[in-house]
N, C-alpha and C. Protein backbone atom coordinates (compact mmCIF):
# COMPACT_ATOMS: atom_id res chain seq x y z
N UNK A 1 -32.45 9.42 23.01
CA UNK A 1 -31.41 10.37 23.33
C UNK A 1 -30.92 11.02 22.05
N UNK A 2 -30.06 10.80 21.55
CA UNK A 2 -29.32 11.30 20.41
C UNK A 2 -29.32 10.30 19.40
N UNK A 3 -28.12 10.39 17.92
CA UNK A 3 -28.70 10.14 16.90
C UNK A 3 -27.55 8.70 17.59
N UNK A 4 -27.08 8.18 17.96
CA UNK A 4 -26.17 6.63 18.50
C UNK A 4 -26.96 6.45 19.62
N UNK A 5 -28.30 5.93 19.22
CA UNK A 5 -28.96 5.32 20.83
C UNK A 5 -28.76 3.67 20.75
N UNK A 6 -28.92 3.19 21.69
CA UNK A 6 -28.77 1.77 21.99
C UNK A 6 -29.65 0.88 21.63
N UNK A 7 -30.22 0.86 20.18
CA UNK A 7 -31.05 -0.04 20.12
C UNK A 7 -30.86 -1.19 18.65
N UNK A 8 -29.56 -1.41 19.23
CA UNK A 8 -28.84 -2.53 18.39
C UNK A 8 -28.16 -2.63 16.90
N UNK A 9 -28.67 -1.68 16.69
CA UNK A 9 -28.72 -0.98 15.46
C UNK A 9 -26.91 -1.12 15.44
N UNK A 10 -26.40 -1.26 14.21
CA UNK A 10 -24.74 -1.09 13.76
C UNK A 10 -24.19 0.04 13.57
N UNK A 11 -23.48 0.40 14.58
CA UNK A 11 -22.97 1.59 14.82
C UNK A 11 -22.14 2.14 13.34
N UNK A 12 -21.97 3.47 13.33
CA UNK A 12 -21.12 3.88 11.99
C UNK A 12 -19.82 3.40 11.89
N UNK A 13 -18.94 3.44 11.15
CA UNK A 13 -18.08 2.40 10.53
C UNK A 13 -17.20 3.56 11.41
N UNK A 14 -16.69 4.37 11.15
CA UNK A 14 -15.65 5.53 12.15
C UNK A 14 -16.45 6.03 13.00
N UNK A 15 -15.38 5.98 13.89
CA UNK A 15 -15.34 6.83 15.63
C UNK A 15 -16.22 8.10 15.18
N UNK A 16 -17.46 8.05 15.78
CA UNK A 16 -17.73 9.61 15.58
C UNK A 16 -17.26 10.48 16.52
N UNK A 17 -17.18 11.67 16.60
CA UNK A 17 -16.00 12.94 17.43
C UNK A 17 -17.35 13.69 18.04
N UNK A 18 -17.00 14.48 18.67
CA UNK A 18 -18.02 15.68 19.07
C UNK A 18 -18.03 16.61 18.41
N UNK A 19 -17.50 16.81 17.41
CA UNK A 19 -17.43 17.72 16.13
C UNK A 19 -18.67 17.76 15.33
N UNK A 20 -19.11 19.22 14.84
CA UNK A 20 -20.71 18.96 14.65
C UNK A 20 -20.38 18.66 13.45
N UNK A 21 -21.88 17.82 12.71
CA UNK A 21 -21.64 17.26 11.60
C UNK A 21 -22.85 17.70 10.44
N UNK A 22 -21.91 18.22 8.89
CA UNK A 22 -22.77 18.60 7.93
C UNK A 22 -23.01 17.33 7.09
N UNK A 23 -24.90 17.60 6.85
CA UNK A 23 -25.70 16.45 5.90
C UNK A 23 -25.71 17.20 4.52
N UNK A 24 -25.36 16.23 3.82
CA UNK A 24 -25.98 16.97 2.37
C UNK A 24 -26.84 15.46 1.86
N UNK A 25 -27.76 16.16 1.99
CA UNK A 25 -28.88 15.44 1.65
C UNK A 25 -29.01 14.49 0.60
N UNK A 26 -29.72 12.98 0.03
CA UNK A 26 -29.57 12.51 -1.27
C UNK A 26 -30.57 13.42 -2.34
N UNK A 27 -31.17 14.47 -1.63
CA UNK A 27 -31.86 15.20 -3.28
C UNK A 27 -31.39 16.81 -3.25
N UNK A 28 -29.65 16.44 -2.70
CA UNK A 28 -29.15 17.72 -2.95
C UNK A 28 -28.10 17.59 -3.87
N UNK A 29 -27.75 18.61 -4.28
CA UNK A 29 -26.33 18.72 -5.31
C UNK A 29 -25.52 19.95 -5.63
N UNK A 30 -24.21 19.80 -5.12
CA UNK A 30 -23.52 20.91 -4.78
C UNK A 30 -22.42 20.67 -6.10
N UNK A 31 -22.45 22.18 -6.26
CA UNK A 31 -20.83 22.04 -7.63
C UNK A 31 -20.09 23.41 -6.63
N UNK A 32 -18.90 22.86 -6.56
CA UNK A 32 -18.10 23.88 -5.70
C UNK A 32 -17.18 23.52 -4.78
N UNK A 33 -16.92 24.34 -3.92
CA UNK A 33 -15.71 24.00 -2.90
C UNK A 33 -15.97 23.50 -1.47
N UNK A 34 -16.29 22.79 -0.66
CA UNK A 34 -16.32 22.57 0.38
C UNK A 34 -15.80 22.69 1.76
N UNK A 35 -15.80 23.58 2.34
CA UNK A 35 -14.54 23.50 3.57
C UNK A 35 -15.51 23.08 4.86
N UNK A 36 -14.98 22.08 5.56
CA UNK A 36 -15.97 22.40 6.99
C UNK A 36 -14.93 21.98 8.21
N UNK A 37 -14.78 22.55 8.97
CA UNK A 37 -14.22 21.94 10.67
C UNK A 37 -14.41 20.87 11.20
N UNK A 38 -15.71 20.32 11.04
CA UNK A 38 -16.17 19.11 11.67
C UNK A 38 -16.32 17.83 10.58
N UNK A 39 -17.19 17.02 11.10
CA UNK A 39 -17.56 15.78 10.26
C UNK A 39 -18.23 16.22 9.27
N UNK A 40 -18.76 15.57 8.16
CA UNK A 40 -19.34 16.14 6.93
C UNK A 40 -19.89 14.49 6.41
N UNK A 41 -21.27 14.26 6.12
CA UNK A 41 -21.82 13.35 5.30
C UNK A 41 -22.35 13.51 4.11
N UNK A 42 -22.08 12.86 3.16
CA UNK A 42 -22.58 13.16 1.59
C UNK A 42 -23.68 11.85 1.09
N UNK A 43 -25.02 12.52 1.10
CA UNK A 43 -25.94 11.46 0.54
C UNK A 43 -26.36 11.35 -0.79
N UNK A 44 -26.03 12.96 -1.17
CA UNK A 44 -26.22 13.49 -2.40
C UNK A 44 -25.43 13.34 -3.26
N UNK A 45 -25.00 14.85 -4.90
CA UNK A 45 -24.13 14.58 -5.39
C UNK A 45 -23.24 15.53 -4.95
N UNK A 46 -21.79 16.04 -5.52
CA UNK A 46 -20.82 16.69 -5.23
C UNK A 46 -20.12 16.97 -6.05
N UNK A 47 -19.80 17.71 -7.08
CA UNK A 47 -18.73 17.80 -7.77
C UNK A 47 -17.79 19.39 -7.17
N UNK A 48 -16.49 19.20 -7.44
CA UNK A 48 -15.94 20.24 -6.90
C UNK A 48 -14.28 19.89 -5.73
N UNK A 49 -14.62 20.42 -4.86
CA UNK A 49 -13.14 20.41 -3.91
C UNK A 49 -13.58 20.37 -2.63
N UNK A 50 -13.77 18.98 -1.69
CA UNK A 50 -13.85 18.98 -0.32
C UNK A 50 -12.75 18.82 0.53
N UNK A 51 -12.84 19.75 1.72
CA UNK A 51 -12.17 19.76 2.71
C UNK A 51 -12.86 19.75 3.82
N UNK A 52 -12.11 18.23 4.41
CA UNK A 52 -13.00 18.26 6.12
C UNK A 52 -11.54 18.05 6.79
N UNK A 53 -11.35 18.77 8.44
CA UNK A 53 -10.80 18.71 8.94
C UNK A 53 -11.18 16.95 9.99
N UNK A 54 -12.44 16.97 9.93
CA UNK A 54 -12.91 15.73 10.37
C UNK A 54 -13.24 14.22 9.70
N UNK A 55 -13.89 13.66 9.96
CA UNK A 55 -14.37 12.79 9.31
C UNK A 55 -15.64 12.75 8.15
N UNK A 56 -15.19 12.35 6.67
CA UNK A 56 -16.20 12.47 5.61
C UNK A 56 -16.20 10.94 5.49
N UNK A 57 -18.08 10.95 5.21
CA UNK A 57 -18.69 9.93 4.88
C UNK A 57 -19.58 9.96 3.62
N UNK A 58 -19.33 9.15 2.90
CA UNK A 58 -20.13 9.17 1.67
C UNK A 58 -20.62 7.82 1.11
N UNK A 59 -22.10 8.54 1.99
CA UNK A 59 -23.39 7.30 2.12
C UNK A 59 -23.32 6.42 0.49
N UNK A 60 -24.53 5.57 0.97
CA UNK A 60 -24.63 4.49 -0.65
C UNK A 60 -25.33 5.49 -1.38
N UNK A 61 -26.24 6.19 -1.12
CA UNK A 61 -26.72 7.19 -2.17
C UNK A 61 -25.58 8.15 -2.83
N UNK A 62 -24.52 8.51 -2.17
CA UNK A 62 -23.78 9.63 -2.47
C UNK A 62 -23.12 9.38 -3.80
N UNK A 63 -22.83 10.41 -4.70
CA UNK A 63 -22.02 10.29 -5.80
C UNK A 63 -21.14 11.49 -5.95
N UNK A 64 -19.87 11.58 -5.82
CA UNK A 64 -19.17 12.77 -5.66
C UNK A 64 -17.91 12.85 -7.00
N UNK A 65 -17.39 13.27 -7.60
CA UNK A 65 -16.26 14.14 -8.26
C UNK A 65 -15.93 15.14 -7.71
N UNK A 66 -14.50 15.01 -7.40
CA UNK A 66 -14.06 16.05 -6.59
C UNK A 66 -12.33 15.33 -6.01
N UNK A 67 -11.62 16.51 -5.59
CA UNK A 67 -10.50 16.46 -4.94
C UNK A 67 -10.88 16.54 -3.45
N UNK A 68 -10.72 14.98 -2.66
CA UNK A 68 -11.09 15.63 -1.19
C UNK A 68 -9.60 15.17 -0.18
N UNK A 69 -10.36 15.84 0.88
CA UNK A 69 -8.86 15.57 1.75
C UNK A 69 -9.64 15.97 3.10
N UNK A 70 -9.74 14.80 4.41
CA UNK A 70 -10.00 14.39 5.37
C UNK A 70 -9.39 13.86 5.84
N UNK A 71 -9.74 13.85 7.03
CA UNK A 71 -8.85 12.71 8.49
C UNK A 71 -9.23 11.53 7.89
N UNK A 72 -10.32 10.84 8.05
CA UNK A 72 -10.86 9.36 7.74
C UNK A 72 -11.68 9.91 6.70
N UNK A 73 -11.80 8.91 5.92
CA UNK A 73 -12.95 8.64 4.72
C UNK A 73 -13.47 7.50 4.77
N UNK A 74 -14.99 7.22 4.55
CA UNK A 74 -15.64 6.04 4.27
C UNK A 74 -16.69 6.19 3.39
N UNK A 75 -16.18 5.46 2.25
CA UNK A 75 -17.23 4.99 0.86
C UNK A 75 -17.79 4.40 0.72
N UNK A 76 -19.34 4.62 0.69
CA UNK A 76 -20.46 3.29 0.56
C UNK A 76 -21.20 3.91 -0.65
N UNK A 77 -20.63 5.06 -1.08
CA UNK A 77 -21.78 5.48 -2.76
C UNK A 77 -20.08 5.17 -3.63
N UNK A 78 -20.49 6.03 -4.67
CA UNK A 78 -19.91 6.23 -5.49
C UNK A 78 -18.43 7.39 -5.76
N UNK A 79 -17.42 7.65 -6.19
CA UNK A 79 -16.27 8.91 -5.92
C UNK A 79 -15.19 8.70 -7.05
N UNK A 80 -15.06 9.52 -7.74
CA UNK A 80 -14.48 10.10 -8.42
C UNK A 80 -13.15 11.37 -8.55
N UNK A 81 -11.84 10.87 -8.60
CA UNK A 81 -10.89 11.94 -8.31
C UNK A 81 -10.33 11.39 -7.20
N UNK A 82 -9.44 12.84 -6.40
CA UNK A 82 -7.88 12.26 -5.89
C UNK A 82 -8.86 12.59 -3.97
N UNK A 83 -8.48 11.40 -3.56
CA UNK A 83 -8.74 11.20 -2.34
C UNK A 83 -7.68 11.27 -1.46
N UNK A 84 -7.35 12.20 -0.28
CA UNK A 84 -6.26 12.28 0.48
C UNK A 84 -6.71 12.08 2.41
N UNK A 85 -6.55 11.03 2.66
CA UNK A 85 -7.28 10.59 3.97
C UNK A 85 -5.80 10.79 5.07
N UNK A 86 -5.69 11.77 6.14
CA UNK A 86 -4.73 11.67 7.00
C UNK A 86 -4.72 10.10 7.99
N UNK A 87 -5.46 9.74 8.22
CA UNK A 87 -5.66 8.63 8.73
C UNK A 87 -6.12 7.61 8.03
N UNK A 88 -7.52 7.53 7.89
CA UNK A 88 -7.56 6.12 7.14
C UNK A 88 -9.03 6.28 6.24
N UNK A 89 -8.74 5.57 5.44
CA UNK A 89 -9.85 5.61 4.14
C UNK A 89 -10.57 3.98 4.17
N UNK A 90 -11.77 3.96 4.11
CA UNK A 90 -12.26 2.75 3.83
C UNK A 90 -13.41 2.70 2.89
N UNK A 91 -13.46 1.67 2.45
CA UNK A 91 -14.26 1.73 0.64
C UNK A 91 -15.38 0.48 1.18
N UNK A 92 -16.97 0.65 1.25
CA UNK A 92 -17.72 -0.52 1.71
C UNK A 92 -17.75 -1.42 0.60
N UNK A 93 -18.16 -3.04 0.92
CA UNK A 93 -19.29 -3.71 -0.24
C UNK A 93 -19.79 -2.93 -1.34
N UNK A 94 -20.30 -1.72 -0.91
CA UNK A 94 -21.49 -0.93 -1.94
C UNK A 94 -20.40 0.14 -2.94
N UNK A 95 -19.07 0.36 -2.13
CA UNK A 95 -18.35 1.54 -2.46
C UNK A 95 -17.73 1.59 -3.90
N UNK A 96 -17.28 2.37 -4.23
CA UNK A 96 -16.70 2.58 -5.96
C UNK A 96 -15.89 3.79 -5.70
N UNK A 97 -14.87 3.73 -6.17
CA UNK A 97 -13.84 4.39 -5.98
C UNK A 97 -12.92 4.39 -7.52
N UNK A 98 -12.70 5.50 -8.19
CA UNK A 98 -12.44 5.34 -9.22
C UNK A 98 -11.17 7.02 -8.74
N UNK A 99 -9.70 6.99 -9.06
CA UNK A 99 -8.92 7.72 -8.85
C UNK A 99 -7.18 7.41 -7.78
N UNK A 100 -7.22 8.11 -7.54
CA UNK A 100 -6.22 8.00 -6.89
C UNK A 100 -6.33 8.06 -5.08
N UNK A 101 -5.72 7.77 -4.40
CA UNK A 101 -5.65 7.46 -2.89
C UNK A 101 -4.50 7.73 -2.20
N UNK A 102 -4.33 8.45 -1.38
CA UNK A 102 -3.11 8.41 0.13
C UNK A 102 -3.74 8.67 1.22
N UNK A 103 -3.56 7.42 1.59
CA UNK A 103 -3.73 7.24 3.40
C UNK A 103 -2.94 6.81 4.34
N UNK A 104 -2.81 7.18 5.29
CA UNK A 104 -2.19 6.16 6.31
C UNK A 104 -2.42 4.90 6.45
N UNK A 105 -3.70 4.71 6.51
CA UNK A 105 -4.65 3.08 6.08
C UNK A 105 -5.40 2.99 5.48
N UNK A 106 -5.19 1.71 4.43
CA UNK A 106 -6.64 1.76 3.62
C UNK A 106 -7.31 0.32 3.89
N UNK A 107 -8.58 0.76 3.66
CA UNK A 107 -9.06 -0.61 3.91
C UNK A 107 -10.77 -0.68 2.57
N UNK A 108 -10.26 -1.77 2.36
CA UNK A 108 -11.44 -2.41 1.28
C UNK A 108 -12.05 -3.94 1.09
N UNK A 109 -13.51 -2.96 1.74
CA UNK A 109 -14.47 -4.61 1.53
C UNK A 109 -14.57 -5.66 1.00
N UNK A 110 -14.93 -6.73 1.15
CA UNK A 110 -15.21 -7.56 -0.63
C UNK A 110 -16.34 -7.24 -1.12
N UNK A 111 -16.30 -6.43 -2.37
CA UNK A 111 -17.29 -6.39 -2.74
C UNK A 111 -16.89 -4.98 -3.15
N UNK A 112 -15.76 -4.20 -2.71
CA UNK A 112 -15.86 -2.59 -2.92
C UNK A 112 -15.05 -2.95 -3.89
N UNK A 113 -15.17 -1.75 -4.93
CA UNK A 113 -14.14 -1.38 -5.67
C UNK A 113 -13.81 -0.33 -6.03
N UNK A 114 -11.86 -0.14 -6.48
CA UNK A 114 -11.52 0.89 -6.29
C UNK A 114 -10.11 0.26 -7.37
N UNK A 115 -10.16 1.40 -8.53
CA UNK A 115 -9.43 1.70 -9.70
C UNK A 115 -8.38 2.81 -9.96
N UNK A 116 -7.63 2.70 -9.52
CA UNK A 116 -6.31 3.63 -9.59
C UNK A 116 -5.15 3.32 -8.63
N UNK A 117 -4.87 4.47 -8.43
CA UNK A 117 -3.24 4.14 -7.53
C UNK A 117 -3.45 4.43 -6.25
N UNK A 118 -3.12 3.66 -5.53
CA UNK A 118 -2.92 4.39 -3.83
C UNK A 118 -1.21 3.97 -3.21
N UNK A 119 -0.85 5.16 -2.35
CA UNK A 119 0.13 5.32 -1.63
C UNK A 119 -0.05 5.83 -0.05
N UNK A 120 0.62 4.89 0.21
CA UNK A 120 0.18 5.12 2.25
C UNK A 120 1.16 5.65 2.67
N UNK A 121 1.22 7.13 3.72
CA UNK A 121 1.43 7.92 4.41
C UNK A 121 1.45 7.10 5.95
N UNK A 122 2.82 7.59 6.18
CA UNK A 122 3.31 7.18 7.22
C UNK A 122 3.69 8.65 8.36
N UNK A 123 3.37 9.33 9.12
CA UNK A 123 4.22 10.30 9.73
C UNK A 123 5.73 9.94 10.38
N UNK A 124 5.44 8.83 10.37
CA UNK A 124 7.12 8.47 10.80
C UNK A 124 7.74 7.68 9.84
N UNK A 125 8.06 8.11 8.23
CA UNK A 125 8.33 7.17 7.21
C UNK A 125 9.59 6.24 7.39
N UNK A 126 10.18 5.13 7.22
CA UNK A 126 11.04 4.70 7.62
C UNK A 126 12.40 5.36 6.31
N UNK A 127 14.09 5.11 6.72
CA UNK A 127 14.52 5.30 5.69
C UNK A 127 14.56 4.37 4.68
N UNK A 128 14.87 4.68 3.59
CA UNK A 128 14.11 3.39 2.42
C UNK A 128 15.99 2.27 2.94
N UNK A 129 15.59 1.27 2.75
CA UNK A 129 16.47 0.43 3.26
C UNK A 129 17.97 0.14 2.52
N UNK A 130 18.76 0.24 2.84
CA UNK A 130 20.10 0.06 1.99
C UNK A 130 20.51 -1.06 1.77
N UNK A 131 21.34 -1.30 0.84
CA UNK A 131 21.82 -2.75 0.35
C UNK A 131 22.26 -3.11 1.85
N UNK A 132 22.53 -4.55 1.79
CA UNK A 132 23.49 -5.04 2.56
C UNK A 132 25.25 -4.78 2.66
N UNK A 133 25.68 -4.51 3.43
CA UNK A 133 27.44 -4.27 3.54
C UNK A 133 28.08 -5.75 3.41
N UNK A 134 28.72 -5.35 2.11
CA UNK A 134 29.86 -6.55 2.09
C UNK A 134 30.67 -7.00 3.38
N UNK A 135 30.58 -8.04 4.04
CA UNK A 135 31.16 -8.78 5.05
C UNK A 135 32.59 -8.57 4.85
N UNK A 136 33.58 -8.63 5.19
CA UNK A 136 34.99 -8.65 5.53
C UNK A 136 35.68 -9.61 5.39
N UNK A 137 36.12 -9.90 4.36
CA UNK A 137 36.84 -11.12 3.76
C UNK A 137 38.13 -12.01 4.48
């Protein structure tokens, strides 16, 4: 049937959408800006500025530099620079992550690693909490 047939095989790590999805190949290499609507996979390299409205994946071959910003992210190559995931970011075993991070969720393998700062995005942030009120003597 299609490319999720039933033959036991381990399904992709995120929900895939019906949103069509761009390959960049592992013997391709893009320097530039990226915009796409749908899902987007990176096998190749990347340097530059991605934008997916969908879900980006960046296979174990992939090696990217770049400012990106997606719904979900999942790292199984290599990435470089400021990562901005509306939902959730995940870094595999294989993944390397070197920069900065905001997600709603992050999640990291044993075995992934990832060097810089991350801050999680909440759409409903709470207010930051106030001292306690002195009791009434």
């Amino acid at each position: 049937m299609g490319l999720m047939g039933s033959s036991g095989k381990k399904s992709a790590p995120l929900a895939v959408s019906n949103r069509s999805e761009t390959v960049v190949g592992a013997n391709t290499s893009i320097v530039g800006t990226i915009k796409s609507d749908g899902n987007m996979r990176i096998d190749g390299s990347v340097e530059g500025e991605i934008e997916v409205l969908g879900d980006l994946i960046i296979g174990a071959t992939g090696r990217v530099i770049a400012t990106i910003k997606a719904t979900n992210i999942h790292v199984s190559g290599a990435v470089k620079g400021e990562l901005q995931a509306s939902n959730q970011l995940q870094i595999s075993q294989t993944g390397k992550v070197w920069g900065d991070i905001t997600a709603t969720a992050l999640q990291i393998e044993p075995g992934g690693l990832f060097r810089g700062q991350s801050s999680m995005t909440d759409a409903d942030e709470p207010l930051l909490l106030e001292a306690p009120k002195p009791s009434p003597a």
